[in-house]
C-alpha atoms as a PDB file:
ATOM      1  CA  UNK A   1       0.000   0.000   0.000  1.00  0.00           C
ATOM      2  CA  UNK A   2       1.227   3.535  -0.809  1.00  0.00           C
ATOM      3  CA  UNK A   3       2.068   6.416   1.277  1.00  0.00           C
ATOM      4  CA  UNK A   4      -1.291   8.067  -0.452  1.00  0.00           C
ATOM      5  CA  UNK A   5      -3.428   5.009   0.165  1.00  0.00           C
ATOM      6  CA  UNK A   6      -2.435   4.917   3.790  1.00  0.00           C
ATOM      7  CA  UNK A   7      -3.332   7.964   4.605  1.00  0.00           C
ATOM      8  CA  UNK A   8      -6.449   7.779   2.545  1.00  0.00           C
ATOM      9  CA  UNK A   9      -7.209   4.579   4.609  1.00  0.00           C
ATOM     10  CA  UNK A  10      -6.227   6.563   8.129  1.00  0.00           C
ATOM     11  CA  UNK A  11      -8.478   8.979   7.159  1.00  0.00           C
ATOM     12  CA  UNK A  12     -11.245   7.020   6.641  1.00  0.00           C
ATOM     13  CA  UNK A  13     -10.671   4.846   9.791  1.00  0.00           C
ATOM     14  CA  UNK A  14     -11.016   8.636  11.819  1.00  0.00           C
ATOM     15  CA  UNK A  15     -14.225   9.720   9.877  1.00  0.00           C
ATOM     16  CA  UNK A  16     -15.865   6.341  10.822  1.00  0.00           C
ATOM     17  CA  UNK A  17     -14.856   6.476  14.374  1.00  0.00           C
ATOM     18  CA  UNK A  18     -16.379   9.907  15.023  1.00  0.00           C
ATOM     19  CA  UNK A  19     -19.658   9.381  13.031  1.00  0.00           C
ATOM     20  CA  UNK A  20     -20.099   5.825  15.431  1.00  0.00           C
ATOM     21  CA  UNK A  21     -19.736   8.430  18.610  1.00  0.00           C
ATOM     22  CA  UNK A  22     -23.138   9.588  17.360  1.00  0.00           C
ATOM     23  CA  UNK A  23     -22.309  13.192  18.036  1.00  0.00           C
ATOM     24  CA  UNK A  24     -20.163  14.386  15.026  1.00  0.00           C
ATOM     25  CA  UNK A  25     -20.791  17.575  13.332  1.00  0.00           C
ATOM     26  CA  UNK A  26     -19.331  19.061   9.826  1.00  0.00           C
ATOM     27  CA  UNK A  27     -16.389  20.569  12.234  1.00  0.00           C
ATOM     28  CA  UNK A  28     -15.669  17.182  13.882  1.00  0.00           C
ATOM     29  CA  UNK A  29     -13.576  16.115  10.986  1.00  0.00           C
ATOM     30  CA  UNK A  30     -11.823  19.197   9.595  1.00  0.00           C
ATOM     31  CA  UNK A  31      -8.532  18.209  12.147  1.00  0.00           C
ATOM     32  CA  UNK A  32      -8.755  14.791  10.058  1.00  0.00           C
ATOM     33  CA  UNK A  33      -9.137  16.574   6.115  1.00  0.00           C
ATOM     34  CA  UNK A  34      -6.236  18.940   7.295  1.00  0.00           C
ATOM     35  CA  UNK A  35      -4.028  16.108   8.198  1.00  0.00           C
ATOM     36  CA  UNK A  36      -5.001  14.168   4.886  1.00  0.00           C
ATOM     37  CA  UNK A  37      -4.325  17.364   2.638  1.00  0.00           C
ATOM     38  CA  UNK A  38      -0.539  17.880   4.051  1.00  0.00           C
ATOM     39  CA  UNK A  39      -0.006  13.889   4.184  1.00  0.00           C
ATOM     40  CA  UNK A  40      -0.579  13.443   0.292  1.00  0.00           C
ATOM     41  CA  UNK A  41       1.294  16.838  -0.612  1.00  0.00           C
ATOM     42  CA  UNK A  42       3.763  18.054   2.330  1.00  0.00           C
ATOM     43  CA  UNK A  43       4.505  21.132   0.430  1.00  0.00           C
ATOM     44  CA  UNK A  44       1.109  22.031   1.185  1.00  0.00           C
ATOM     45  CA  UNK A  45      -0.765  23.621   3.931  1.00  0.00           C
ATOM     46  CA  UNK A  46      -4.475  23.620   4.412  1.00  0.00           C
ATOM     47  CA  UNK A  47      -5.445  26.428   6.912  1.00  0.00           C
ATOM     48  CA  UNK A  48      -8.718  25.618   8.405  1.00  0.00           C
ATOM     49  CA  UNK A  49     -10.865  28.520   9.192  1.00  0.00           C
ATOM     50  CA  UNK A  50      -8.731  31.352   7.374  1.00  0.00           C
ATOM     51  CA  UNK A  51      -9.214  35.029   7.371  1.00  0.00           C
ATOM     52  CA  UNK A  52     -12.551  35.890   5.831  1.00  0.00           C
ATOM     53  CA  UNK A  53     -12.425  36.850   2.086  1.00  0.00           C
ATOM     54  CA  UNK A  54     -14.722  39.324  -0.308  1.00  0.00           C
ATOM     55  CA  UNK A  55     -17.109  36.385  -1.087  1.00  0.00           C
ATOM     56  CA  UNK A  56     -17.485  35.123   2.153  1.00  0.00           C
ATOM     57  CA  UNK A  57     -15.770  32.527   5.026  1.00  0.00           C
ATOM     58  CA  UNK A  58     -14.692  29.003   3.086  1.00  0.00           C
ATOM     59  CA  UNK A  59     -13.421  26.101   5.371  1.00  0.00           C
ATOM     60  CA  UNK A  60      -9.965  25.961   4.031  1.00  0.00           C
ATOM     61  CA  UNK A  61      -7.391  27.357   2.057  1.00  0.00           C
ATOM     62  CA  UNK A  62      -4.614  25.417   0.304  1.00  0.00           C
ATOM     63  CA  UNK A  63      -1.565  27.486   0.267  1.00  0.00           C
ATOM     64  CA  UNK A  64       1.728  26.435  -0.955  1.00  0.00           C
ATOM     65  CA  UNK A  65       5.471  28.459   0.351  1.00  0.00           C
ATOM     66  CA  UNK A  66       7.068  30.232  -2.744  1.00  0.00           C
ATOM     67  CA  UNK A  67      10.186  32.049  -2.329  1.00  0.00           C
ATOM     68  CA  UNK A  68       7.949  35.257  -2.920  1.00  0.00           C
ATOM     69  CA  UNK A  69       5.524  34.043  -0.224  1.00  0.00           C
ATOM     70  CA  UNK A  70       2.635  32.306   0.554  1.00  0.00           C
ATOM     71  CA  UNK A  71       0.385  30.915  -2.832  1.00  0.00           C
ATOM     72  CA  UNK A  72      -2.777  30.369  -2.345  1.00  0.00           C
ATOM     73  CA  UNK A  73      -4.012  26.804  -4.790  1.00  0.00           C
ATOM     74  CA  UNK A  74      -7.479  26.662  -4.008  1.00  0.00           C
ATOM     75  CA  UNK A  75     -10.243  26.281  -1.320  1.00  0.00           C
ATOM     76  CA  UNK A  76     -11.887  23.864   0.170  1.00  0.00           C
ATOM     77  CA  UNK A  77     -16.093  24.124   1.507  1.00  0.00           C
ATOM     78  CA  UNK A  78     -16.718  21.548   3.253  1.00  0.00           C
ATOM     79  CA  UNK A  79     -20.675  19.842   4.645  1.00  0.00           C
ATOM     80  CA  UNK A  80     -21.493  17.720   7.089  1.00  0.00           C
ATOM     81  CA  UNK A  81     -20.689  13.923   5.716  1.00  0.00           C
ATOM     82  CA  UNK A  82     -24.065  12.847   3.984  1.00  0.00           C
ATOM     83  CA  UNK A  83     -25.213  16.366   2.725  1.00  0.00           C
ATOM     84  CA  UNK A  84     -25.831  16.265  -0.994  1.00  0.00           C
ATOM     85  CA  UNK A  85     -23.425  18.081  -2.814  1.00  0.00           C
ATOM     86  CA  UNK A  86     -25.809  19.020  -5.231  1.00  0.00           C
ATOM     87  CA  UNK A  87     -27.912  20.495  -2.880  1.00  0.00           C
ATOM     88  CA  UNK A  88     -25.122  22.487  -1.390  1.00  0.00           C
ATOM     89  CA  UNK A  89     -24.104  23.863  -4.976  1.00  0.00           C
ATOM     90  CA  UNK A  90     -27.388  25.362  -4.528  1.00  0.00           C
ATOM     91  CA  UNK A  91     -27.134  27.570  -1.786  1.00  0.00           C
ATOM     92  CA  UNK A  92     -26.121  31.319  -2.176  1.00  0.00           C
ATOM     93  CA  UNK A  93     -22.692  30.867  -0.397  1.00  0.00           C
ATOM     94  CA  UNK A  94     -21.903  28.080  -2.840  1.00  0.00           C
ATOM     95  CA  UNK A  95     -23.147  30.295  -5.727  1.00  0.00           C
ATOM     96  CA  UNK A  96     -20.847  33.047  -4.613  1.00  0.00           C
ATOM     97  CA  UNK A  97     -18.003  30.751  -4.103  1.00  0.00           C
ATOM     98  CA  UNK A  98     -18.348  28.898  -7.112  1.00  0.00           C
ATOM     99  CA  UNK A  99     -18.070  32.714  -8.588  1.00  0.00           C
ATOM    100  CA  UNK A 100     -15.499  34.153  -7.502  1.00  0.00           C
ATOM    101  CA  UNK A 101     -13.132  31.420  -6.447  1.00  0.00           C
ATOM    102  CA  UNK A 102     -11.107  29.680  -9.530  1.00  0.00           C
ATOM    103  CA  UNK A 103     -10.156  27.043  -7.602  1.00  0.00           C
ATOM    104  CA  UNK A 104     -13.004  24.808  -5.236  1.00  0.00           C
ATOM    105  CA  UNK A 105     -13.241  21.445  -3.777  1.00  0.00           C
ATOM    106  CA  UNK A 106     -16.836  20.783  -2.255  1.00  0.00           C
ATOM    107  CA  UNK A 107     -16.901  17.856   0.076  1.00  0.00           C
ATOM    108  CA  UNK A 108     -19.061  16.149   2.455  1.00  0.00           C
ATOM    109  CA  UNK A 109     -15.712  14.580   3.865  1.00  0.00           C
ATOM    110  CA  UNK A 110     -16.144  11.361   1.342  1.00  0.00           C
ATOM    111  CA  UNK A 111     -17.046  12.941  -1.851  1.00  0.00           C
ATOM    112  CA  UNK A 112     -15.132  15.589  -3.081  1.00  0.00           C
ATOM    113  CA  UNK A 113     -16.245  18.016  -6.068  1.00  0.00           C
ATOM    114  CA  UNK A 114     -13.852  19.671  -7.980  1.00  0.00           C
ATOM    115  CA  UNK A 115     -14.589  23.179  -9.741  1.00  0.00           C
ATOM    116  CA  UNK A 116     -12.095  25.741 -11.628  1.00  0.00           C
ATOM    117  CA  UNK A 117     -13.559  28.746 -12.031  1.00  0.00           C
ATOM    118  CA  UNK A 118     -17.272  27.434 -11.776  1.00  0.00           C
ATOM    119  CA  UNK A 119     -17.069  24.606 -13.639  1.00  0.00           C
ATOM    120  CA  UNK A 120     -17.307  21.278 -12.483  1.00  0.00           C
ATOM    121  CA  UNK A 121     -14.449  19.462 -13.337  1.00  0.00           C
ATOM    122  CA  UNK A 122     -14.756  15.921 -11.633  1.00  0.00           C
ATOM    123  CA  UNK A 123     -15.991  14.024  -8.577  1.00  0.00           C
ATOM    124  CA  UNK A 124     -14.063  11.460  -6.865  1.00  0.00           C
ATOM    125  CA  UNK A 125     -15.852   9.309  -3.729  1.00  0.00           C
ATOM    126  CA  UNK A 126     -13.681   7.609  -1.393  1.00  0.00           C
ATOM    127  CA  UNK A 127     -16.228   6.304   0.968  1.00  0.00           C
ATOM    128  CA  UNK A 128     -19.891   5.515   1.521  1.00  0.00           C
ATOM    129  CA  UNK A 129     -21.653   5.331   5.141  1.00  0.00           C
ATOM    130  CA  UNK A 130     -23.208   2.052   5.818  1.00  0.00           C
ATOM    131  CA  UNK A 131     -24.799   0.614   8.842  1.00  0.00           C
ATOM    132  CA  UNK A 132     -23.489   1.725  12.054  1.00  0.00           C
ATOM    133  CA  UNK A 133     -21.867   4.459  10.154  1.00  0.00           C
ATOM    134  CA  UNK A 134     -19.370   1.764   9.020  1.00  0.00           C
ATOM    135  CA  UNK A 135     -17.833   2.891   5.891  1.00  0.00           C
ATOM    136  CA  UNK A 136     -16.990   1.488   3.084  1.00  0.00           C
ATOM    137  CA  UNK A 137     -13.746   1.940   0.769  1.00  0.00           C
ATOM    138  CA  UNK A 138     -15.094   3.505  -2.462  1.00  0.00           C
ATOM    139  CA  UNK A 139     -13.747   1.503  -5.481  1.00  0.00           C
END
């Protein structure tokens, strides 16, 4: 198993054992997406809960160091695991995100959306809840 798929895999073990407390909200698992972010890419960091910005608050920002300073790559909005993303696209804040930011991920924490400049570019699913908020290993 590669570095990648282990974290993937750690990842998923700590989204399942916080959903099986019964109390986990959208927060609960933003220490676990930050930790999978600057696993995969260690030239990253994903700042949870930066500065506000013109179009509002998102989650996270992905920021990488350049010799001329901080770049920011993208953002990240992230729902509580089982929200539709669909629905969420829906919203205003989404509308206004998906407007002015050229780089977005929308997640629920197991499906990730990917958008550049309002587009929707690609999906990828890494989990599903079953029952007992086991989850499964997308394929």
């Amino acid at each position: 198993m590669t570095d990648k798929n282990n974290a993937i895999a750690d990842y998923i073990s700590k989204i399942e054992k916080a959903l099986q407390k019964g109390d986990a909200t959208e927060h609960t698992h933003r220490p676990a997406l930050k930790t999978l972010i600057e696993t995969i890419d260690s030239s990253v960091t994903a700042t949870n809960e930066p500065k506000r910005i013109e179009c509002g608050a998102p989650d996270f920002v992905i920021s990488k160091k350049t010799r001329h300073g901080p770049l920011t790559l993208g953002y990240i909005e992230a729902k509580d695991v089982g929200i539709p993303l669909d629905e969420a696209r829906r919203t205003d804040q989404l509308k206004r995100y998906l407007t002015h930011l050229p780089n977005l991920i929308l997640t629920d924490y197991l499906e990730f959306g990917w958008y550049v400049d309002g587009e929707h570019r690609d999906t990828k699913r890494i989990a599903g809840v079953g029952k007992d908020s086991k989850l499964k290993a997308a394929k």
